[in-house]
C-alpha atoms as a PDB file:
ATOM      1  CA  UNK A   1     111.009  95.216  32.367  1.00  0.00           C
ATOM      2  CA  UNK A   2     108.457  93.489  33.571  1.00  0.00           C
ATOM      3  CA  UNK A   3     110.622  90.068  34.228  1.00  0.00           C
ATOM      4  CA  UNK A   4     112.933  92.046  35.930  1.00  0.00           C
ATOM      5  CA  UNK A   5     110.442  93.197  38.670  1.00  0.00           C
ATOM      6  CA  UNK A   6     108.575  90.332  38.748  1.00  0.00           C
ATOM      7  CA  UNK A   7     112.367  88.901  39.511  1.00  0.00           C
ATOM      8  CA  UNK A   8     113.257  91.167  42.153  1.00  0.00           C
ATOM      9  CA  UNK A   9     109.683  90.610  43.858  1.00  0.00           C
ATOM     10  CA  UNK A  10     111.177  86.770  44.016  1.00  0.00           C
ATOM     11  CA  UNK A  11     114.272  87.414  45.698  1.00  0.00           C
ATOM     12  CA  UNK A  12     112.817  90.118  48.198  1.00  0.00           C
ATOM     13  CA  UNK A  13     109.989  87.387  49.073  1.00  0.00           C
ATOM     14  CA  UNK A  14     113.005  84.557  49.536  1.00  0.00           C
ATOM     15  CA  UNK A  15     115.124  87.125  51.493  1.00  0.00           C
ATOM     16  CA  UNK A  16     112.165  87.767  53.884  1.00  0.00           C
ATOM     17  CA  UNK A  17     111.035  84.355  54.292  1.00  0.00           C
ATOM     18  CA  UNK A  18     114.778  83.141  55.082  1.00  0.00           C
ATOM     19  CA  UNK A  19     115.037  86.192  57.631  1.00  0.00           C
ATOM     20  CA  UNK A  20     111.825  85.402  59.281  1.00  0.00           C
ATOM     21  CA  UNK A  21     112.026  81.473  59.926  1.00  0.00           C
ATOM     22  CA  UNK A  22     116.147  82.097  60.569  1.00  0.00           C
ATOM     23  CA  UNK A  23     114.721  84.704  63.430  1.00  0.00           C
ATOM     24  CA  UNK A  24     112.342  82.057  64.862  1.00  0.00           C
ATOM     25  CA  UNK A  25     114.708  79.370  65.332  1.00  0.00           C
ATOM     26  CA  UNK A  26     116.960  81.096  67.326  1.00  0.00           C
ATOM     27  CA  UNK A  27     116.081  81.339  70.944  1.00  0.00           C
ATOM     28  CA  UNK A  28     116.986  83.875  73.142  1.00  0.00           C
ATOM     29  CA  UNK A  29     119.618  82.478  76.435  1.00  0.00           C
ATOM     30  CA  UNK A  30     116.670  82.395  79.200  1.00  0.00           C
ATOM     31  CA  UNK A  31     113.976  81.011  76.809  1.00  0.00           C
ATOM     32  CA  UNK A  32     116.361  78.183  76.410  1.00  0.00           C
ATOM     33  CA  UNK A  33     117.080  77.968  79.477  1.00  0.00           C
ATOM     34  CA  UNK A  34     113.327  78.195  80.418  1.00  0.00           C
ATOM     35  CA  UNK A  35     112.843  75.125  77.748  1.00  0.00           C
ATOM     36  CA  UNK A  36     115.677  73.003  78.899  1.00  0.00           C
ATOM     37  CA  UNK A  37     114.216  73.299  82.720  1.00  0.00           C
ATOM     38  CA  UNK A  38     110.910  72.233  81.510  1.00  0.00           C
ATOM     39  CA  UNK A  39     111.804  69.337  79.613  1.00  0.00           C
ATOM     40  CA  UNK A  40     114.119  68.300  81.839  1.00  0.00           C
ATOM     41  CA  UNK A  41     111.423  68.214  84.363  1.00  0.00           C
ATOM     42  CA  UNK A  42     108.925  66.433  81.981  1.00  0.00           C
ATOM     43  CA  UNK A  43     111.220  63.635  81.765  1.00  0.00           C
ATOM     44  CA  UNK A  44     112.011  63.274  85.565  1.00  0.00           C
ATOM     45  CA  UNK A  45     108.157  62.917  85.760  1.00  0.00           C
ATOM     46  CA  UNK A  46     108.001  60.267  83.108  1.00  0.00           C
ATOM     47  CA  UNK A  47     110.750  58.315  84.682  1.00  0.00           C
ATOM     48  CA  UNK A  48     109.228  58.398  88.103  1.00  0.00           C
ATOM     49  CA  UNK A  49     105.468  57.466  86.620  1.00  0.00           C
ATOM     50  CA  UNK A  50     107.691  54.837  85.051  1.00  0.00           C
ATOM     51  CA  UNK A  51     109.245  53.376  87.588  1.00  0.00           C
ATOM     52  CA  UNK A  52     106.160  53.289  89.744  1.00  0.00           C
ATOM     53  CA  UNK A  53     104.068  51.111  87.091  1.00  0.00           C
ATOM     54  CA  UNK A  54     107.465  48.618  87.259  1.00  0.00           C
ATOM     55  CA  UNK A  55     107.032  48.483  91.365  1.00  0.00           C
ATOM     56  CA  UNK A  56     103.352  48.220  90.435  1.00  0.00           C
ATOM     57  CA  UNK A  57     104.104  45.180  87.776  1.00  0.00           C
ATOM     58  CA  UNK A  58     106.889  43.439  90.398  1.00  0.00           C
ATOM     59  CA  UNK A  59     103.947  43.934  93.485  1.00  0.00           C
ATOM     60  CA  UNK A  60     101.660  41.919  91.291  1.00  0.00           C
ATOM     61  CA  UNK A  61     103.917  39.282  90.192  1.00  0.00           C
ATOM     62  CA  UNK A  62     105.403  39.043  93.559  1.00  0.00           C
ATOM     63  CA  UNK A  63     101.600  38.419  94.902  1.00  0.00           C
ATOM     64  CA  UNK A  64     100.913  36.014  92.313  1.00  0.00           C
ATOM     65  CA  UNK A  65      99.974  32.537  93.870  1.00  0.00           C
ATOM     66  CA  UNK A  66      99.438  30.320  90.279  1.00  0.00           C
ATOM     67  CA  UNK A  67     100.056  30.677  86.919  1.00  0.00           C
ATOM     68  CA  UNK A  68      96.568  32.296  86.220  1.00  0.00           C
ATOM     69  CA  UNK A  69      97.749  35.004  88.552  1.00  0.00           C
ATOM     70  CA  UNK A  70     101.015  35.524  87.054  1.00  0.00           C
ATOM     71  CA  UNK A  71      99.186  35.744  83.396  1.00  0.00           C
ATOM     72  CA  UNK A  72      96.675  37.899  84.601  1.00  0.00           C
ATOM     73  CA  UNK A  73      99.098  40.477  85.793  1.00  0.00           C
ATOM     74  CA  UNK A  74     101.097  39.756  82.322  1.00  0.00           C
ATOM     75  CA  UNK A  75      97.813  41.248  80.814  1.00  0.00           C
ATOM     76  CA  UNK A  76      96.844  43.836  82.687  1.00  0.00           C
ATOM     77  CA  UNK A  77     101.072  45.453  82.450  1.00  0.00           C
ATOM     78  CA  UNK A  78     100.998  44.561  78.558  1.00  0.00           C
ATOM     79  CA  UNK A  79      97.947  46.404  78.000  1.00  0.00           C
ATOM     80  CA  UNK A  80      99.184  49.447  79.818  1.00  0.00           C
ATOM     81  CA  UNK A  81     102.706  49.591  78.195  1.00  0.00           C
ATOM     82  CA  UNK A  82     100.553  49.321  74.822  1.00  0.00           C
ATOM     83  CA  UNK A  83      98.713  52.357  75.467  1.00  0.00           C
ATOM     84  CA  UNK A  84     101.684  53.850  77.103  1.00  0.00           C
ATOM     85  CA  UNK A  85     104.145  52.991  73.611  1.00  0.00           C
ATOM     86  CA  UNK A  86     100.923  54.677  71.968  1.00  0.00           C
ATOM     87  CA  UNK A  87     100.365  57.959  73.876  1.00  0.00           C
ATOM     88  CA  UNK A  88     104.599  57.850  73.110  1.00  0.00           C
ATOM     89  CA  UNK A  89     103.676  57.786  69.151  1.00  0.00           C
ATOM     90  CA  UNK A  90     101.433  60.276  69.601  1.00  0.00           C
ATOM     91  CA  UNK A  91     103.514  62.786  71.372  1.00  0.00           C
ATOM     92  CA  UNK A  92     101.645  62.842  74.316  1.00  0.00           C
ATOM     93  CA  UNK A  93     104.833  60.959  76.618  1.00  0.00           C
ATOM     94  CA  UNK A  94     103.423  58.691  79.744  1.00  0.00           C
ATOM     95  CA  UNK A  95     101.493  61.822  81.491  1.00  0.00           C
ATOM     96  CA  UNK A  96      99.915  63.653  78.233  1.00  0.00           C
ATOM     97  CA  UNK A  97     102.688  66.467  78.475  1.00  0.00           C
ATOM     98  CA  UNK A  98     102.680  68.935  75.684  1.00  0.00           C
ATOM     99  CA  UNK A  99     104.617  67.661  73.126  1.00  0.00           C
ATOM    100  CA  UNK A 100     107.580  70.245  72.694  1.00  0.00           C
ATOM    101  CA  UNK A 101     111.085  69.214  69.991  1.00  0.00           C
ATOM    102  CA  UNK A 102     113.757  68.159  72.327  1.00  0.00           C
ATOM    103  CA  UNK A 103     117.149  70.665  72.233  1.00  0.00           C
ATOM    104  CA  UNK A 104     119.701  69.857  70.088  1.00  0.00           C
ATOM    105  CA  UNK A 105     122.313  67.874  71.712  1.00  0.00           C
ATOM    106  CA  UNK A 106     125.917  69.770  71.828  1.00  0.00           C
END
């Protein structure tokens, strides 16, 4: 007797649990919608922040009148794109956006 409803308390705890997170990972048309726009923006942002360090890099190079100038702006882009490849690891992307899953990909 006392198996049996400790048994039933089991499968009414799995069958809420499996409701609950199945519920949460389903979003709702405009909230995806709302989360698409949003990332989509994020990375827009990113690639414009990225391509204006690269003008950035090619100004400096371009400007560069001896090889001490040419390593020095080596150094000062590799440095960046280290902590840039960093903030990436940590989720944080090139402008410290919130770090949100990206959609699944139909």
């Amino acid at each position: 007797m006392k198996t049996g409803v400790i048994g039933v308390a089991a499968v009414l705890s799995l069958v809420f649990v499996l409701s609950v997170s199945a519920s949460e990972g389903v979003q709702p048309a405009k909230e995806a919608a709302l989360n698409f726009d949003q990332i989509k923006a994020d990375q827009l942002k990113n690639i414009d922040e990225r391509i204006e360090n690269l003008q950035q890099q090619k100004t400096c190079v371009q400007m560069a009148k001896d090889q001490d100038n040419l390593s020095d702006c080596w150094m000062k882009y590799k440095a960046e794109g280290k902590r840039n490849r960093n903030d990436m690891r940590k989720g944080q992307g090139l402008s410290n956006r919130s770090s949100q899953p990206p959609l699944p990909v139909k």
